[in-house]
N, C-alpha and C. Protein backbone atom coordinates (compact mmCIF):
# COMPACT_ATOMS: atom_id res chain seq x y z
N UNK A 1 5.16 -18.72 27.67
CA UNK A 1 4.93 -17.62 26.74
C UNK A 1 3.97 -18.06 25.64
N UNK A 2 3.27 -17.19 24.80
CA UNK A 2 2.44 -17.20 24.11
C UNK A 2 3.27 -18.13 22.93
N UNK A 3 2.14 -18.55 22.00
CA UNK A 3 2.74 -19.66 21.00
C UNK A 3 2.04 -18.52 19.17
N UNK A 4 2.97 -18.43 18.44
CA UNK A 4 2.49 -17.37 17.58
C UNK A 4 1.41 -17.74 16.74
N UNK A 5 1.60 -19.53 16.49
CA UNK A 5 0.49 -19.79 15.45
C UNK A 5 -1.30 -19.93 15.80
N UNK A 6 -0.94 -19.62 17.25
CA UNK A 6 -2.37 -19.74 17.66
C UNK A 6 -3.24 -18.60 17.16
N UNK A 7 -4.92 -18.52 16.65
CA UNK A 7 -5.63 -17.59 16.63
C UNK A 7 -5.69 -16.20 16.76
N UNK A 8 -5.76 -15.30 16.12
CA UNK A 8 -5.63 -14.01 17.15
C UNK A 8 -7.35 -13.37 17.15
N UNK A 9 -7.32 -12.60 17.65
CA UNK A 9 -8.91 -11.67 17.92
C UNK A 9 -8.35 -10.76 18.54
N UNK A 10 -9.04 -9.30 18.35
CA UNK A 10 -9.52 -7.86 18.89
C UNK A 10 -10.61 -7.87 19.36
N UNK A 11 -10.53 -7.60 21.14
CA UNK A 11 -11.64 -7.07 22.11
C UNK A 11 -11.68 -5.74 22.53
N UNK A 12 -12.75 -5.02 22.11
CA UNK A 12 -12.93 -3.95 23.27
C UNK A 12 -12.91 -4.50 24.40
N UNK A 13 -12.58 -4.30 25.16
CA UNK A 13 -12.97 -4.58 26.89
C UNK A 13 -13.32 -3.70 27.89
N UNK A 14 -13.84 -4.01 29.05
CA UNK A 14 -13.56 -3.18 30.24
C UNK A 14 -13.16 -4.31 30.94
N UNK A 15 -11.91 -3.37 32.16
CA UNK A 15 -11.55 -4.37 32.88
C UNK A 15 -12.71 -4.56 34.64
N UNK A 16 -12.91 -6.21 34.89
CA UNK A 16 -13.72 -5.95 35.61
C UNK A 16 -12.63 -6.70 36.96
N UNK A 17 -11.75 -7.65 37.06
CA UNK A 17 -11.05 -7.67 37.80
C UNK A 17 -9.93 -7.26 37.53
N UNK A 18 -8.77 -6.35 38.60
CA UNK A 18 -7.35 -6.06 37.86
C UNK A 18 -6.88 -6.87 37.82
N UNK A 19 -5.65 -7.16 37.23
CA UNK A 19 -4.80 -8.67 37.23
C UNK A 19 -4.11 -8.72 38.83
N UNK A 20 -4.00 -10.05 38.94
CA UNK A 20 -3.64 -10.69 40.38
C UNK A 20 -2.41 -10.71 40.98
N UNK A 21 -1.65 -11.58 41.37
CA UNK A 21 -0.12 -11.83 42.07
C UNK A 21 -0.07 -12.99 40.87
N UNK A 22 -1.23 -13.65 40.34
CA UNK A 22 -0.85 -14.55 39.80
C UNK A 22 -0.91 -14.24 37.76
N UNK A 23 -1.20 -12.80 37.67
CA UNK A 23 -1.06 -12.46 35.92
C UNK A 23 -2.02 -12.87 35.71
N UNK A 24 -3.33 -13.03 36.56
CA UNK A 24 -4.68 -13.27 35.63
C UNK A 24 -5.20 -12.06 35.47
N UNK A 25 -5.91 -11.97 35.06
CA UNK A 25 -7.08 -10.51 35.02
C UNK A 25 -8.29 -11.15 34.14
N UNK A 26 -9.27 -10.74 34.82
CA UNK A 26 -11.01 -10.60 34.10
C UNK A 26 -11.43 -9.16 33.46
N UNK A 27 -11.93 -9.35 32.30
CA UNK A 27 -12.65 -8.44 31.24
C UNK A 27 -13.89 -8.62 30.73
N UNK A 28 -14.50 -8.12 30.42
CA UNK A 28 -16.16 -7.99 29.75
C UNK A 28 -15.86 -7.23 28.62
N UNK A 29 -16.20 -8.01 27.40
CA UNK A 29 -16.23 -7.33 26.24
C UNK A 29 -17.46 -6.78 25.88
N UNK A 30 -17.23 -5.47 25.07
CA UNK A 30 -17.65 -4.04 25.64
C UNK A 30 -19.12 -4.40 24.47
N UNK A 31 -18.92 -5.42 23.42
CA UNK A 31 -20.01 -5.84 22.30
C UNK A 31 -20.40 -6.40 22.32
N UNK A 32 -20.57 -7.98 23.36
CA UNK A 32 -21.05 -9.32 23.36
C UNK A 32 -21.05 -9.28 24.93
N UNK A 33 -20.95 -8.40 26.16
CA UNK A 33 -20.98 -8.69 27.42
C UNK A 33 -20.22 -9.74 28.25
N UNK A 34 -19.66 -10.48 27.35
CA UNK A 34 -19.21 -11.63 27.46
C UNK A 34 -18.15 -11.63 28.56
N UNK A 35 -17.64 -11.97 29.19
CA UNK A 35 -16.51 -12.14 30.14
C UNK A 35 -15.61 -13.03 29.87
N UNK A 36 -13.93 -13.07 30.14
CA UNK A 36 -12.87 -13.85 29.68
C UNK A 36 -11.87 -13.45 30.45
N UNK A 37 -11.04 -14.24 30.54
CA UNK A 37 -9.32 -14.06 31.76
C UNK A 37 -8.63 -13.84 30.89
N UNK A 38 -7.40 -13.09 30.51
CA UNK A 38 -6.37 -12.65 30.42
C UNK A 38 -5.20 -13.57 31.52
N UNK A 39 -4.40 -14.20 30.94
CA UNK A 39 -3.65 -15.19 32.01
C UNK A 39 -2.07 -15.42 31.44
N UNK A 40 -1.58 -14.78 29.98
CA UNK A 40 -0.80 -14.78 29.58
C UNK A 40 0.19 -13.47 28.88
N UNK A 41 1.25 -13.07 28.38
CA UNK A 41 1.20 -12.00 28.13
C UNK A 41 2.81 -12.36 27.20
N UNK A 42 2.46 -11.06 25.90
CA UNK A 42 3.93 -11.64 24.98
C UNK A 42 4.84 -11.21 25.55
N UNK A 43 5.14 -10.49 26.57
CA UNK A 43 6.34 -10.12 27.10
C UNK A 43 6.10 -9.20 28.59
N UNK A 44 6.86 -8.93 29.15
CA UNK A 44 6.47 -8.38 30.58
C UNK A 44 6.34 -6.67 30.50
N UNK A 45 7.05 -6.35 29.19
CA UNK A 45 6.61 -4.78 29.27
C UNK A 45 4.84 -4.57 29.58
N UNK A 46 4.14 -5.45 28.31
CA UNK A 46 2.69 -5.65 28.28
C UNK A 46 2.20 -5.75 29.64
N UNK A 47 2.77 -6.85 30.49
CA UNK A 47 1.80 -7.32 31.29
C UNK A 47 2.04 -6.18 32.56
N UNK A 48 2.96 -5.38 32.54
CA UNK A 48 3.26 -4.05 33.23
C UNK A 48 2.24 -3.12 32.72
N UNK A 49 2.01 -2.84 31.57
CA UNK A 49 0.92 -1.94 31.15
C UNK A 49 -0.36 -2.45 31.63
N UNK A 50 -0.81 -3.63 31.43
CA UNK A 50 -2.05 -4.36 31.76
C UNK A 50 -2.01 -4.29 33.22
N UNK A 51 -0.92 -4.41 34.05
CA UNK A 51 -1.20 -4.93 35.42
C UNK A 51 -1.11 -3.17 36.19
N UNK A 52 -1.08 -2.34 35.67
CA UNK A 52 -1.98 -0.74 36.14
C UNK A 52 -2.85 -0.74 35.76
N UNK A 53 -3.85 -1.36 35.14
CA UNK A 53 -5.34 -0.66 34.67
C UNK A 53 -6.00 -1.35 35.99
N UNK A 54 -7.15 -0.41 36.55
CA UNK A 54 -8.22 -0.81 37.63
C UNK A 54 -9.51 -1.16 36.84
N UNK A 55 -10.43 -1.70 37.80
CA UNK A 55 -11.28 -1.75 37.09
C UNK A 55 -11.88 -0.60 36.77
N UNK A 56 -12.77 -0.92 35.80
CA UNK A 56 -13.52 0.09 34.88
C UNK A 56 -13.07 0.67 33.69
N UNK A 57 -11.76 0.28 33.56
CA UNK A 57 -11.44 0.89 32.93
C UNK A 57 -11.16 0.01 31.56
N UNK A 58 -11.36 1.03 30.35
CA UNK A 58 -11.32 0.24 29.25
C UNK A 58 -10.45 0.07 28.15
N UNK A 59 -10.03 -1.13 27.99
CA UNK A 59 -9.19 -1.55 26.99
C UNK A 59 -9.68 -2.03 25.47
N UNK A 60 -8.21 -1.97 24.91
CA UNK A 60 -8.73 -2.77 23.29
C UNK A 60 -7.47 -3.70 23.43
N UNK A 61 -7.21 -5.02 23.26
CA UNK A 61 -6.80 -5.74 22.92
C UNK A 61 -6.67 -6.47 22.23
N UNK A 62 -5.36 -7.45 21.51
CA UNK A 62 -5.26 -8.06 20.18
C UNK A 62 -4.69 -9.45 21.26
N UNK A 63 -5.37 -10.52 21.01
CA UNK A 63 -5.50 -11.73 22.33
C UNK A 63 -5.16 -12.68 20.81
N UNK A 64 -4.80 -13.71 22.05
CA UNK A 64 -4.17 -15.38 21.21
C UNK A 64 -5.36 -15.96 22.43
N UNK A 65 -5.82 -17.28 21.69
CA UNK A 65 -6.93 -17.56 22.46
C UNK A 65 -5.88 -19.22 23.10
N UNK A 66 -6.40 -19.35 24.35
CA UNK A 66 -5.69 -20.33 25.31
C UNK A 66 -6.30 -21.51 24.68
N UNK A 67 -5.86 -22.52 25.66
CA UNK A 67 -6.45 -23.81 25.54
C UNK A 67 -7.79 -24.49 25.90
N UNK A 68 -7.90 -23.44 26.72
CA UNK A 68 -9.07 -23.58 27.49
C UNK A 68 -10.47 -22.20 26.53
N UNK A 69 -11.73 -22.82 26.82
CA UNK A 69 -12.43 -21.50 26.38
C UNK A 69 -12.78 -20.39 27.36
N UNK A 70 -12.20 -19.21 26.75
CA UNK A 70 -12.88 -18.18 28.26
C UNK A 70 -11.25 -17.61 28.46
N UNK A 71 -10.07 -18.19 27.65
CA UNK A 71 -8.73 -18.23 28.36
C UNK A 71 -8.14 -17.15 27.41
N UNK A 72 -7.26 -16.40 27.37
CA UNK A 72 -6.71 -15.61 26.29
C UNK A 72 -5.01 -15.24 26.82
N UNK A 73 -4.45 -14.74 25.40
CA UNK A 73 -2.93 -14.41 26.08
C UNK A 73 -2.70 -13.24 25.42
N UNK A 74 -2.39 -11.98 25.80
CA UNK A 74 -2.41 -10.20 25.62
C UNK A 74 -1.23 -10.66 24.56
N UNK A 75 -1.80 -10.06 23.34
CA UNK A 75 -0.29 -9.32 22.40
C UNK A 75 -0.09 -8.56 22.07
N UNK A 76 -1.24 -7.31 22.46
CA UNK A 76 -0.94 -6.06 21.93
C UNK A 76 -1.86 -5.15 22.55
N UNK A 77 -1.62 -4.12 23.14
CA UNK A 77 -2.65 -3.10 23.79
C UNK A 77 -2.99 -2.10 22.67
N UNK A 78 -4.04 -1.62 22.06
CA UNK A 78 -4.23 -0.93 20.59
C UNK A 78 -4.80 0.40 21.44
N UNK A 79 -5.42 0.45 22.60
CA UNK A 79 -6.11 1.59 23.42
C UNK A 79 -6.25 1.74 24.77
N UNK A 80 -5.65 2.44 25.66
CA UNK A 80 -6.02 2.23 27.29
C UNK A 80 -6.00 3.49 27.91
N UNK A 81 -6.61 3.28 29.26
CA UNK A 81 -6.16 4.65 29.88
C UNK A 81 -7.42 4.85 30.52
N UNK A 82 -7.39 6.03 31.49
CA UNK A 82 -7.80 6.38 32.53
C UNK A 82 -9.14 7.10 31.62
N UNK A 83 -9.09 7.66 30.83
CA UNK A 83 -10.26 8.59 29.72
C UNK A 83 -11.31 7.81 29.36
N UNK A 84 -10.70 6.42 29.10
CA UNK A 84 -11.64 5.47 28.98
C UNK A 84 -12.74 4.57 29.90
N UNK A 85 -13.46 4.77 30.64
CA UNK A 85 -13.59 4.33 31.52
C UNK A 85 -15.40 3.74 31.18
N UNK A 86 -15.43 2.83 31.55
CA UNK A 86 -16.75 2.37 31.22
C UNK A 86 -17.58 1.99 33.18
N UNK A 87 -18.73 1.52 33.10
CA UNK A 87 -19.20 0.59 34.40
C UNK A 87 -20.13 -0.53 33.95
């Protein structure tokens, strides 16, 4: 599980892979193009919300940043849904 004192940050995103069998998922942030995994989550309600979005579709997230760079752990979904949809 996520550790609280780590970093936090807000991404727009779109999602470009859905999350896996294994709780990863890939995103492209929607301001810097940038790409990053999603691989952790504060609790399983979250990673139930996260693990229905397909791609294209766009999120806002409030992330704890991993150990690794590129790595992040979901703590809060602020925007999602099917309305949102980017390519």
């Amino acid at each position: 599980m996520l550790k609280q004192q780590q970093r936090s940050c807000e991404r727009a995103s779109v999602v470009v892979s859905p999350m896996d069998d294994n709780g990863r998922m890939e995103l492209r942030d929607v301001e810097t193009d940038e790409t990053y995994e999603v691989v952790d989550y504060i609790d399983d309600e979250l990673a139930t919300k996260l693990g229905s979005l397909s791609a294209g579709e766009a999120v806002e997230l409030e992330l704890l940043a991993g150990a690794e760079s590129g790595v992040f752990g979901a703590v809060r979904v602020n925007a999602s849904g099917p309305s949102a949809r980017f390519q």
